[in-house]
Protein backbone atom coordinates (compact mmCIF):
# COMPACT_ATOMS: atom_id res chain seq x y z
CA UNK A 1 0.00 0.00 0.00
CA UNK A 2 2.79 2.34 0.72
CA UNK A 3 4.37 2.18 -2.40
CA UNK A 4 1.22 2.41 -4.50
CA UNK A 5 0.58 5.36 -2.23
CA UNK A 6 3.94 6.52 -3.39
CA UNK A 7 3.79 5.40 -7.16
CA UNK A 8 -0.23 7.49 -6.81
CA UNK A 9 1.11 10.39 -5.49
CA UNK A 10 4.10 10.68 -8.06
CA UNK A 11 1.58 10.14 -10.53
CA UNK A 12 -0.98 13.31 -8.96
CA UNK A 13 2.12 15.72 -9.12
CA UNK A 14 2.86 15.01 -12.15
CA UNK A 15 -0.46 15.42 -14.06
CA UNK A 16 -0.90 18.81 -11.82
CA UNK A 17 1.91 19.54 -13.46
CA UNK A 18 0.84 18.54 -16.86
CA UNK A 19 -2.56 20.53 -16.56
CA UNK A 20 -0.65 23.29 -15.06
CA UNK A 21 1.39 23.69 -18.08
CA UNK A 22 -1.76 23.25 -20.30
CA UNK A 23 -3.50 26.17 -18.58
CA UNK A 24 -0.50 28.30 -19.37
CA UNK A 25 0.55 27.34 -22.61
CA UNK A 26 -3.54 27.40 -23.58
CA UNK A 27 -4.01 30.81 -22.41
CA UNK A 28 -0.54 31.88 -23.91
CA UNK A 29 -1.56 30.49 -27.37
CA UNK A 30 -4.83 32.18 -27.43
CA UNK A 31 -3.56 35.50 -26.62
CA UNK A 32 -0.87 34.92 -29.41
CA UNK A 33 -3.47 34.31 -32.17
CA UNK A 34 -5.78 36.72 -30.77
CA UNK A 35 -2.65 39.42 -31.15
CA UNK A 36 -2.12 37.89 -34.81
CA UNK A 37 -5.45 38.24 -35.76
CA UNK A 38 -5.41 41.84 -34.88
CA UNK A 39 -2.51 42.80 -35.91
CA UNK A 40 -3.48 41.40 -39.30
CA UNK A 41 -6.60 43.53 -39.29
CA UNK A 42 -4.65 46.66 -38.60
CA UNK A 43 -2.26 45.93 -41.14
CA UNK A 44 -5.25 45.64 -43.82
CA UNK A 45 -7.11 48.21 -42.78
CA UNK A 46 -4.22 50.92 -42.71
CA UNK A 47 -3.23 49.57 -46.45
CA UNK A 48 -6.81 50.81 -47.31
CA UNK A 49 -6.56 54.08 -45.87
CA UNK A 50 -2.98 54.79 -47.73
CA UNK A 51 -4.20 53.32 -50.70
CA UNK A 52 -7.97 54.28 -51.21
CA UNK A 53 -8.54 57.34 -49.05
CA UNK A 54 -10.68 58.28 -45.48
CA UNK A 55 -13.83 56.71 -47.02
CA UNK A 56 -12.87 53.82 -48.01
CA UNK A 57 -11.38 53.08 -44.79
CA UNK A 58 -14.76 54.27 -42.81
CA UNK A 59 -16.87 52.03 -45.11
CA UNK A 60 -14.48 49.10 -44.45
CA UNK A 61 -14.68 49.73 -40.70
CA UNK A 62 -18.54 49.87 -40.94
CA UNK A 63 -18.87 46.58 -43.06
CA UNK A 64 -16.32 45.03 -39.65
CA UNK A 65 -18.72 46.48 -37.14
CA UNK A 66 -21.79 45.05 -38.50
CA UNK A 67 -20.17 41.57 -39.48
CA UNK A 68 -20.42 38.55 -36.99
CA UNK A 69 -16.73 38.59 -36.74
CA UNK A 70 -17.80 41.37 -34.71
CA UNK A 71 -19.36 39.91 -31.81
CA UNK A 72 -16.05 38.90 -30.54
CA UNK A 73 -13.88 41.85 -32.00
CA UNK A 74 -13.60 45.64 -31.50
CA UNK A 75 -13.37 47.97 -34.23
CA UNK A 76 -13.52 51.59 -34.01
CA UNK A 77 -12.41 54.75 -35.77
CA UNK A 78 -12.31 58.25 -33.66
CA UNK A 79 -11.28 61.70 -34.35
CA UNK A 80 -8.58 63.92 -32.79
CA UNK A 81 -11.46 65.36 -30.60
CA UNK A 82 -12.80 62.35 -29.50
CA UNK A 83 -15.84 61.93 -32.00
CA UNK A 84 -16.42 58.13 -33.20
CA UNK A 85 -16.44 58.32 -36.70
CA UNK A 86 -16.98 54.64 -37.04
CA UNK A 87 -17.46 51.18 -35.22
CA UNK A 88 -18.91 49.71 -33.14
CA UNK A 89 -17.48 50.73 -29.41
CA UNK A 90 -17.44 53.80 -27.38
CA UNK A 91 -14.97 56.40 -27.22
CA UNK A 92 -11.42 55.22 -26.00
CA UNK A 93 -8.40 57.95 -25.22
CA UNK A 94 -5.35 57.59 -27.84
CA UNK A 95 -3.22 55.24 -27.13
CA UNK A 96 -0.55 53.58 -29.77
CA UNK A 97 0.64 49.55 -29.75
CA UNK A 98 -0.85 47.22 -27.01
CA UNK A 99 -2.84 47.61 -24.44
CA UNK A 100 -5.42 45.19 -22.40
CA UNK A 101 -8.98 47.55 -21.48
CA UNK A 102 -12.16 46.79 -19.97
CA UNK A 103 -14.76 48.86 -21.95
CA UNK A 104 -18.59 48.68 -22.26
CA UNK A 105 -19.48 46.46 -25.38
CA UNK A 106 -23.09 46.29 -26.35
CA UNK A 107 -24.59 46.36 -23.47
CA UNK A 108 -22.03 44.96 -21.43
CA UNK A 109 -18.45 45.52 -20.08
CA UNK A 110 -16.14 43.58 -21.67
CA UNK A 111 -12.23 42.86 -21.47
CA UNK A 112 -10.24 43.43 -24.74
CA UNK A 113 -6.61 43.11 -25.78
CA UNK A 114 -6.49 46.30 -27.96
CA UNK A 115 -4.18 48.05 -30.56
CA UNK A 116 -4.01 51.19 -31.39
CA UNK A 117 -2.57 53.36 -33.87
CA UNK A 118 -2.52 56.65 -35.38
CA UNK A 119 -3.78 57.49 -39.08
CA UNK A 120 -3.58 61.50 -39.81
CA UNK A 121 -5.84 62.94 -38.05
CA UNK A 122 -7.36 59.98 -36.85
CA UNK A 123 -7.11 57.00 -34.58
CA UNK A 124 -7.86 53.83 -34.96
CA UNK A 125 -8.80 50.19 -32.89
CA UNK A 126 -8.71 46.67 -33.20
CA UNK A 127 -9.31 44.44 -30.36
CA UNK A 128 -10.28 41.28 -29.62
CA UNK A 129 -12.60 40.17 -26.33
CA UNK A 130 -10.05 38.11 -23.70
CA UNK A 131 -13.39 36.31 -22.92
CA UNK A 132 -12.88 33.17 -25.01
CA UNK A 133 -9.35 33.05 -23.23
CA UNK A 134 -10.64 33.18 -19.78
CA UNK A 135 -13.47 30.57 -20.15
CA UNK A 136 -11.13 27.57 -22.34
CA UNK A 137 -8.79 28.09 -18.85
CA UNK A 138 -12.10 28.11 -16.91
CA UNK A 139 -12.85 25.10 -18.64
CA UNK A 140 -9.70 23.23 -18.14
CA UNK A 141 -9.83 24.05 -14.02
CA UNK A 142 -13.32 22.46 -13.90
CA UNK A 143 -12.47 19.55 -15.79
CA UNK A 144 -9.41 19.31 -13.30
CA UNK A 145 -11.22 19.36 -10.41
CA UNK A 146 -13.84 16.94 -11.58
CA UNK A 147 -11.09 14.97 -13.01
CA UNK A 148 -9.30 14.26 -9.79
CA UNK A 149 -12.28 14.53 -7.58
CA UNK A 150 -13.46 11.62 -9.27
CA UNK A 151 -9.89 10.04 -10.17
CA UNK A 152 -8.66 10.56 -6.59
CA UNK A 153 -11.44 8.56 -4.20
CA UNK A 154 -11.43 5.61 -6.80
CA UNK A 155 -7.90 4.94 -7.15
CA UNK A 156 -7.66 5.10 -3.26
CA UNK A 157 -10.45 2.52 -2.87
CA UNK A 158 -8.56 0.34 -5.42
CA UNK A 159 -5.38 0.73 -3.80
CA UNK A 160 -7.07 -0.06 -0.53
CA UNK A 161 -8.73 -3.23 -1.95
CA UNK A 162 -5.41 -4.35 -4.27
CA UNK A 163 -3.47 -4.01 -0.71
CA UNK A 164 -5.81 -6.05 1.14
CA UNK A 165 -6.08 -9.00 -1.49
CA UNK A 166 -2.35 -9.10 -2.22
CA UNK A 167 -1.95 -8.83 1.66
CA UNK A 168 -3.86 -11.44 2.20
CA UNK A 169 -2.54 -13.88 -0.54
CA UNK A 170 0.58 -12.77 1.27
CA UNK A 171 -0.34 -14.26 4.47
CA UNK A 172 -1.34 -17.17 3.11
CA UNK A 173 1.59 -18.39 2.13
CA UNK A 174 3.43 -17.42 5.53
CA UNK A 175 0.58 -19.32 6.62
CA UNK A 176 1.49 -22.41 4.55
CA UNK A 177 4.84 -22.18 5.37
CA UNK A 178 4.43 -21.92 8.79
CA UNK A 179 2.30 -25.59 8.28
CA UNK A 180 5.62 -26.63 6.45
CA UNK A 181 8.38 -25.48 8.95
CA UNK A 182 6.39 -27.14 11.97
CA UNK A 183 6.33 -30.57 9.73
CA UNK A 184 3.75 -30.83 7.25
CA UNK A 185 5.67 -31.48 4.43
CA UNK A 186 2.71 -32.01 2.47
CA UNK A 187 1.96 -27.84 2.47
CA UNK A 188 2.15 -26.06 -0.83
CA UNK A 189 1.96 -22.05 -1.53
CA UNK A 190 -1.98 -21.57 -3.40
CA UNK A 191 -1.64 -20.56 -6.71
CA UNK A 192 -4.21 -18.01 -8.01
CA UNK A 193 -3.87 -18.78 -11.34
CA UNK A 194 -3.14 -14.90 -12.53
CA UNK A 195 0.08 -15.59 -13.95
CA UNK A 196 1.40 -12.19 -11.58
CA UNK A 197 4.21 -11.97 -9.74
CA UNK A 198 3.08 -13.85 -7.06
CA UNK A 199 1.96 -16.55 -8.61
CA UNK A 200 5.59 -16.67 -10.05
CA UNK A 201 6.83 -16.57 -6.26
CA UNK A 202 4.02 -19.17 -5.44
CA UNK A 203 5.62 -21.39 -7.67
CA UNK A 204 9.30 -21.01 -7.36
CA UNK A 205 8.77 -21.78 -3.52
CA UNK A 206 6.14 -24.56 -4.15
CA UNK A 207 9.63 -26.63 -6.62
CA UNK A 208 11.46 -25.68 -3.68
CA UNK A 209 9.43 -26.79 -1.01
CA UNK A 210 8.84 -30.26 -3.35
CA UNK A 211 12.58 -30.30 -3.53
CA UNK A 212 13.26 -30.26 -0.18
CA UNK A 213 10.65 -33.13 0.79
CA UNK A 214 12.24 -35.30 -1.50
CA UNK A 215 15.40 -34.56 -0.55
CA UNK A 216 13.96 -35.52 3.97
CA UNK A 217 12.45 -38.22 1.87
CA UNK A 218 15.27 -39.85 0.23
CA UNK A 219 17.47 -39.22 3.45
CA UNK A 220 14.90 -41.32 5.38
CA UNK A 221 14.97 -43.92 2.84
CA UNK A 222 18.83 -44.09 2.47
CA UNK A 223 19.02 -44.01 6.05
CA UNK A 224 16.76 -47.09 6.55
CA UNK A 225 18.41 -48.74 3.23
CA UNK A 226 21.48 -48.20 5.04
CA UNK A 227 20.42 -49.45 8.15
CA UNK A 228 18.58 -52.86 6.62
CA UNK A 229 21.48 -53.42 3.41
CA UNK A 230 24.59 -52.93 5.75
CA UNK A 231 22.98 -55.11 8.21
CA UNK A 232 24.07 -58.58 6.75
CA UNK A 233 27.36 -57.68 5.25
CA UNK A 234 28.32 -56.56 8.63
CA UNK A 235 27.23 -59.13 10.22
CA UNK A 236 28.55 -61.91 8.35
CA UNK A 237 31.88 -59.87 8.69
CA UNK A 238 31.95 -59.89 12.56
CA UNK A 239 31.51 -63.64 12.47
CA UNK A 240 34.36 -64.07 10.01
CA UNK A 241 36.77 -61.96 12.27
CA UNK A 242 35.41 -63.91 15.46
CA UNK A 243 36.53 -67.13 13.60
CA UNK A 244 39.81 -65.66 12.69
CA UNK A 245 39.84 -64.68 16.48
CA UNK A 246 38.79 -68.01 17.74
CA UNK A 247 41.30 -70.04 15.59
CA UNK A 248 44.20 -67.56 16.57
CA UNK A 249 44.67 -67.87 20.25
CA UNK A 250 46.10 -71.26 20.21
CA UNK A 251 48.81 -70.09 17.93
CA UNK A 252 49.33 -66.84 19.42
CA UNK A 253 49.82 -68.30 22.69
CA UNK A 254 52.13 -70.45 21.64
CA UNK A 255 54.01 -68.21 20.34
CA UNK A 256 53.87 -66.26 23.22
CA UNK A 257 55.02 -69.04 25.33
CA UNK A 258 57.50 -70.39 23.16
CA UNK A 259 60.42 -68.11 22.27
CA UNK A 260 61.84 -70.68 19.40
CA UNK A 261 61.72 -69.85 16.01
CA UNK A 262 60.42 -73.02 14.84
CA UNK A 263 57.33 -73.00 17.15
CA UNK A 264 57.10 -69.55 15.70
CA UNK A 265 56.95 -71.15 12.38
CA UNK A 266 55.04 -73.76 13.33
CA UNK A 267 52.09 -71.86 14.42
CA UNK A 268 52.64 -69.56 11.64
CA UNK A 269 52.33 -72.59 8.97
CA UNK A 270 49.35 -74.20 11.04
CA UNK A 271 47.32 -70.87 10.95
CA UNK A 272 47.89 -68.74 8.44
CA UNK A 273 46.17 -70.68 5.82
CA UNK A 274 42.95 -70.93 7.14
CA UNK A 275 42.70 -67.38 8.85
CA UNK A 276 44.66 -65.77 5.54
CA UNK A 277 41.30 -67.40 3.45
CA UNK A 278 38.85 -65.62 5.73
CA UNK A 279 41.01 -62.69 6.41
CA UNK A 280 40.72 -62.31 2.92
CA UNK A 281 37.10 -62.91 2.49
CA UNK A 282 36.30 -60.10 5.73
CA UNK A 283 37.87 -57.71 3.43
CA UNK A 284 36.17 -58.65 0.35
CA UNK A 285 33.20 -57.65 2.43
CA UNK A 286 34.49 -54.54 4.11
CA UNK A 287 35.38 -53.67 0.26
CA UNK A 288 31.66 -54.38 -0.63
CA UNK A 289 30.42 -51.86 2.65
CA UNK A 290 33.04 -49.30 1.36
CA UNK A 291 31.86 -49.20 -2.15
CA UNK A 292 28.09 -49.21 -0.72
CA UNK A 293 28.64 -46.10 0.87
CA UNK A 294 30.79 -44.93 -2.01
CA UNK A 295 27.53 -45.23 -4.04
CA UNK A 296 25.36 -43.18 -1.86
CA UNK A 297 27.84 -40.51 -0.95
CA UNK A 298 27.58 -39.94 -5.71
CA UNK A 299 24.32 -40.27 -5.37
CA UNK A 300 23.34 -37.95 -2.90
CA UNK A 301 25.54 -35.46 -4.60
CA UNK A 302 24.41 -35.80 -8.03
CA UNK A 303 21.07 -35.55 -5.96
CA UNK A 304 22.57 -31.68 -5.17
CA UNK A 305 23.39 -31.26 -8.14
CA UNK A 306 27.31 -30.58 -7.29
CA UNK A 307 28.90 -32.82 -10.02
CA UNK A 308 27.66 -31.18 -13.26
CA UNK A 309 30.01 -29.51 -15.81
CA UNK A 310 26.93 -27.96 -17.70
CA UNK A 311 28.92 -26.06 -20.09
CA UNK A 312 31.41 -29.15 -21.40
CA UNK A 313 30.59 -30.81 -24.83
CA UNK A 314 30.82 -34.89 -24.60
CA UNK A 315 30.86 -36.91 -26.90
CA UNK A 316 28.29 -39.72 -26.26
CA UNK A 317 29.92 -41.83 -29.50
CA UNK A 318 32.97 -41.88 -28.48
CA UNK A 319 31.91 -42.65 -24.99
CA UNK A 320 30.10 -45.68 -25.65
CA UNK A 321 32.39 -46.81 -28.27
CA UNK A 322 35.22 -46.77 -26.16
CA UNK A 323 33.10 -48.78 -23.30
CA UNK A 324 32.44 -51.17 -25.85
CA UNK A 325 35.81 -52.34 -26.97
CA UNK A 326 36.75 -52.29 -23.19
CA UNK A 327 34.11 -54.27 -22.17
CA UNK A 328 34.22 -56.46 -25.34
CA UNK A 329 36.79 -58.76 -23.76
CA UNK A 330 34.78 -59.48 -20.68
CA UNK A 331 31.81 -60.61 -22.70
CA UNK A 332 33.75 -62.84 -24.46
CA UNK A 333 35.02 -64.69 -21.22
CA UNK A 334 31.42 -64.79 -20.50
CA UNK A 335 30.53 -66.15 -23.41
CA UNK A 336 28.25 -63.36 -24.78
CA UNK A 337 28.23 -61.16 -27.82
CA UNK A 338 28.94 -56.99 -27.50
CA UNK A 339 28.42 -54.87 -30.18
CA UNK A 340 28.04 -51.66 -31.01
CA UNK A 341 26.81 -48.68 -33.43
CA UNK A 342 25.86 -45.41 -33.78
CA UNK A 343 26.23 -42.05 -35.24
CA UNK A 344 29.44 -40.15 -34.93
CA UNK A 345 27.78 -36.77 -34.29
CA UNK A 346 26.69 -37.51 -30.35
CA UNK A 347 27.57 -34.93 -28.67
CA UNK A 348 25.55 -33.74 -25.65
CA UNK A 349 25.87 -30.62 -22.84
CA UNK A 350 27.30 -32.50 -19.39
CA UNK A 351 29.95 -34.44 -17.64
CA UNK A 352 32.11 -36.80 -19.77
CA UNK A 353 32.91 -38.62 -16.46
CA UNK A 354 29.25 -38.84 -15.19
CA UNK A 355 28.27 -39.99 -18.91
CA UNK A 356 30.88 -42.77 -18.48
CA UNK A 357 29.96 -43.91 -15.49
CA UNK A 358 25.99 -44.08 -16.76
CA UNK A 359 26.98 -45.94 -19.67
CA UNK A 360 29.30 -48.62 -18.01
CA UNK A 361 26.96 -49.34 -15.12
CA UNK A 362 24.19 -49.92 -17.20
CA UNK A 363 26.33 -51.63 -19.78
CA UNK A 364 27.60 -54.02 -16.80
CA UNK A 365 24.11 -54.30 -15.98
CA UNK A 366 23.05 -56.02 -18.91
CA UNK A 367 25.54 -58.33 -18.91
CA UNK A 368 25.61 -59.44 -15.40
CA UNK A 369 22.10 -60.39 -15.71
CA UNK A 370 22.21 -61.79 -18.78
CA UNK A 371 22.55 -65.68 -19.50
CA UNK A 372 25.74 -67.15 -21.56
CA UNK A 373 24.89 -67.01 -24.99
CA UNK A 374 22.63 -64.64 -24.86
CA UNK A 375 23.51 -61.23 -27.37
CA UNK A 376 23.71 -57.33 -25.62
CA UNK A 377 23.62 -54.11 -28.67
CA UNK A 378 25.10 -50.62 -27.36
CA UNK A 379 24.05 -48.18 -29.74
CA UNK A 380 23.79 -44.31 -30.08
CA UNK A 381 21.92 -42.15 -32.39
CA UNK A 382 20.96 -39.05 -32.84
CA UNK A 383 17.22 -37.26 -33.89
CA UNK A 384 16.01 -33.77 -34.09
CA UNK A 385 15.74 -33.08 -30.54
CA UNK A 386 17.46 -35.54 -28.79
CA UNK A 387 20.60 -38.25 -28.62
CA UNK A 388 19.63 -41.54 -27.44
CA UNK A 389 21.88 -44.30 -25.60
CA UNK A 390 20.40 -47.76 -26.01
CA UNK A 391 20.85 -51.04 -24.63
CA UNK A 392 19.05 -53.98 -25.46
CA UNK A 393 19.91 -58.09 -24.07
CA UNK A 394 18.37 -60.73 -24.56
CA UNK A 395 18.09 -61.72 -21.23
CA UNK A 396 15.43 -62.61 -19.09
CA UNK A 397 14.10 -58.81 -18.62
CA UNK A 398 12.32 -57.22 -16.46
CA UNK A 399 8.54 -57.44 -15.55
CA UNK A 400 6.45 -54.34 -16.47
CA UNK A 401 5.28 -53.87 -13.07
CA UNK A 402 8.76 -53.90 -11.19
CA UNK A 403 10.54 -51.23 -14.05
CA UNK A 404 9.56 -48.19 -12.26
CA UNK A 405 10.97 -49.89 -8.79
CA UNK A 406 14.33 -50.74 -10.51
CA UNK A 407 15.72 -47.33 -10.10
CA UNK A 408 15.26 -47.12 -6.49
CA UNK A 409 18.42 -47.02 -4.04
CA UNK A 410 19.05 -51.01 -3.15
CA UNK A 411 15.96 -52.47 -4.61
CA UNK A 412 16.56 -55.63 -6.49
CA UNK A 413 14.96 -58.19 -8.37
CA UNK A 414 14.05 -61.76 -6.76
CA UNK A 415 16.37 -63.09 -9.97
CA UNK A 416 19.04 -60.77 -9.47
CA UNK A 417 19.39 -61.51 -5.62
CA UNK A 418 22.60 -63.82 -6.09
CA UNK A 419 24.41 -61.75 -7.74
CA UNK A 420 26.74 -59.53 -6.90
CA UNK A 421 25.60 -56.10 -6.51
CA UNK A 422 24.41 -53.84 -4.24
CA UNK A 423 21.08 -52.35 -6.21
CA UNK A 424 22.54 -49.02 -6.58
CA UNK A 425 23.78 -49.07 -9.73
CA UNK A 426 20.51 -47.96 -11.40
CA UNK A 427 19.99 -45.61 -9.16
CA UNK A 428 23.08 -44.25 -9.87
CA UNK A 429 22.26 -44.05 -13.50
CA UNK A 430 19.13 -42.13 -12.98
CA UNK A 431 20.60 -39.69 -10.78
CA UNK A 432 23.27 -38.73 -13.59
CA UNK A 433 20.48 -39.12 -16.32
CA UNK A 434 18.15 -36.67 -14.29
CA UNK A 435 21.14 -34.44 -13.95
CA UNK A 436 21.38 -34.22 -17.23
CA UNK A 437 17.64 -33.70 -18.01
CA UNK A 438 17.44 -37.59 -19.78
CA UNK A 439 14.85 -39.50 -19.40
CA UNK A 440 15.17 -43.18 -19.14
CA UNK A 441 12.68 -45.56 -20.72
CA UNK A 442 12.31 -49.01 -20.04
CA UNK A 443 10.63 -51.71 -23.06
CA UNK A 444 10.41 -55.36 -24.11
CA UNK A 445 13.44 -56.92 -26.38
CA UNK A 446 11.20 -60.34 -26.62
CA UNK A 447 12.99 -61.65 -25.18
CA UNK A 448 14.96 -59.24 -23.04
CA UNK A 449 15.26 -55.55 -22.19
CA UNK A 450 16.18 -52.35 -24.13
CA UNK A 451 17.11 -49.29 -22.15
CA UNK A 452 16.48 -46.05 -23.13
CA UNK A 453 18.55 -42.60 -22.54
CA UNK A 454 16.83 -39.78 -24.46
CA UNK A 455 19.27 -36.68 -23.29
CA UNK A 456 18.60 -33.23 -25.17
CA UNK A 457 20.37 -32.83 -28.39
């Protein structure tokens, strides 16, 4: 309200000022033409007299006085002594050049701009009435007043009323953000649907607010993925170590006891095999837990959005290509077929690293679950509007109800449960591919899968 209040009263000084100048300049311009028109009359009428004589000049002036130019305009033609000779006002005393008179004017007293000059014995008038002047600027003051009485009341009611409804709309979203900061995540901003400046706000702070409850949500879920995934690895890893513990006493103590070398070796020959194997194994685990939480820790920051190089160029052919011929070898042990095509003009706005590491998981994905035998085809190509990364196996798939689950932090298939993995490899690749604004697709091979990265060309 204050700064409409501000914005209104700039606004009121500035069209006084505007009429202001109006009234001037209007009043101004009048008297200008009125002088003109005078002046013009003077100029004719003293041509006559030099030119065609006394008479002429009195006929010319009667012809003036009787006209309806007259009605508005003085004429008149006096003698040295004061006698009117012609026109149609009363006597007026000598005067030469300009001069503003109020004089009676048929049956009336009227104001006049006048001019006089002399002509032999004679002097002559032209005026015109200052009456038309006076009621235009008469005219403009009433149509100012009535202008901003009018103008003034009803732009005060509507900023009174535009206050109070943008105050209120105001409110309501403290109010809704109040709901939110005491734990309703579920509170959004109202949109009005006026496309305003709020409504812009209402918006921004509605992505924000969604933003942040997915980001509480996904640290509850990693949290209890965390919690329920880490459980067995860590368990199975305490009982390995309490074996390694259990069998090592016997040996320690006798070398403990024993200061010979070859009990030393003896016990070193009758352990180490056994706790070296699950030594070895314990690690293998602790390895697994490590790269677990190496997985989340990318994930949550590609989550933040802290990894992107938005500005690089990569090259998704070359990419891919080169992932291909590396991973070519390891499908042969496996006894599967790898190959690859695509077009050579591939190149897409984000991380060469990130785009790596999306196209290796996913291309590790397919053939871990995947049956010997069975065929995988990377391949990139390019459309109008987009550059697409596709893998297709023909392996056993993945049912059309659990595709939209696949994605999630540690979920995994009942089929893929004995494999290695710790079901964060997808999830890894979405987080890049939503990074990057992809969008992943999942369809059919029959049999098999094909996987679908559409990123913007």
């Amino acid at each position: 309200m204050r700064t409409a209040l501000l914005y209104f009263g700039l606004y009121t000084f500035a069209s006084l000022l505007s009429f202001t100048v109006l009234y001037f300049s209007a009043g101004h311009d009048l008297r200008s033409q009125n002088r003109e028109a005078v002046e013009q009359d003077v100029r004719a009428l003293t041509t006559i007299y030099r030119e065609q004589g006394r008479e002429a000049l009195i006929n010319n002036i009667t012809v003036l006085s009787n006209s309806v130019e007259a009605k508005r305009s003085l004429y008149l033609l006096q003698a040295a002594d004061g006698t009117v000779i012609a026109g149609n006002a009363a006597h007026i005393t000598p005067f030469e050049d300009w001069k503003e008179l109020s004089l009676p004017f048929r049956d009336h007293t009227d104001h006049f701009y006048i001019f006089g000059a002399v002509l032999g014995d004679m002097s002559l008038f032209v005026g015109r009435r200052a009456h038309n002047i006076t009621e235009i600027q008469e005219s403009i003051r009433r149509a100012i007043g009535v202008g901003f009485g009018i103008t003034i009341p009803l732009v005060l009611i509507g900023i009174f009323i535009l206050a109070r409804r943008n105050s209120a709309r105001v409110d309501r979203i403290a109010g809704e953000m109040e709901a939110y900061i005491d734990g309703d995540l579920t509170r959004r901003v109202p949109i009005q649907g006026r496309h305003d400046e709020v409504d812009r706000l209402a918006g921004n702070i509605n992505t924000l607010l969604s933003r942040i409850e997915k980001l509480i949500s996904s640290l509850k879920q990693v949290t209890s993925d965390v919690a329920h995934d880490l459980r067995t690895p860590l368990s199975r890893l305490r009982q390995r170590l309490e074996a390694t513990s259990g069998a090592a006493p016997g040996g320690l103590a006798a070398i403990g006891v024993s200061g010979q070398q070859s009990d030393r070796s003896t016990a070193v020959v009758t352990l180490l095999p056994a706790g070296e194997n699950t030594i070895e194994r314990a690690i293998g685990e602790v390895d697994a837990i490590i790269e677990t939480f190496d997985a989340l820790l990318q994930i949550a920051e590609l989550d933040a959005g802290s990894k992107l190089v938005r500005t690089a160029a990569a090259d998704l052919y070359k990419i891919a290509q080169f992932l291909a011929e590396t991973y070519a070898s390891v499908a042969e042990d496996r006894g599967q077929q790898l190959s690859f095509h695509g077009d050579d003009d591939a190149s897409v706005a984000g991380d060469r690293r990130l785009l790596t590491q999306l196209t290796a998981n996913l291309l590790e994905n397919a053939l871990r679950h995947t049956p010997q035998g069975s065929r995988v085809d990377l391949s990139v190509t390019r459309t109008a509007r987009s550059v697409e990364l596709r893998i297709a196996d023909s392996g056993p798939g993945i049912p059309p109800d659990e595709r939209d689950k696949v994605f999630d932090r540690f979920y995994r298939l009942d089929t893929s449960r004995t494999t290695p993995g710790s079901g964060l490899g997808l999830a890894l690749v979405k987080a890049v591919a939503d990074l990057h604004g992809a969008t992943i697709s999942l369809a059919d091979n029959h049999p098999g899968l094909i996987v679908t990265v559409a990123f913007p060309a």
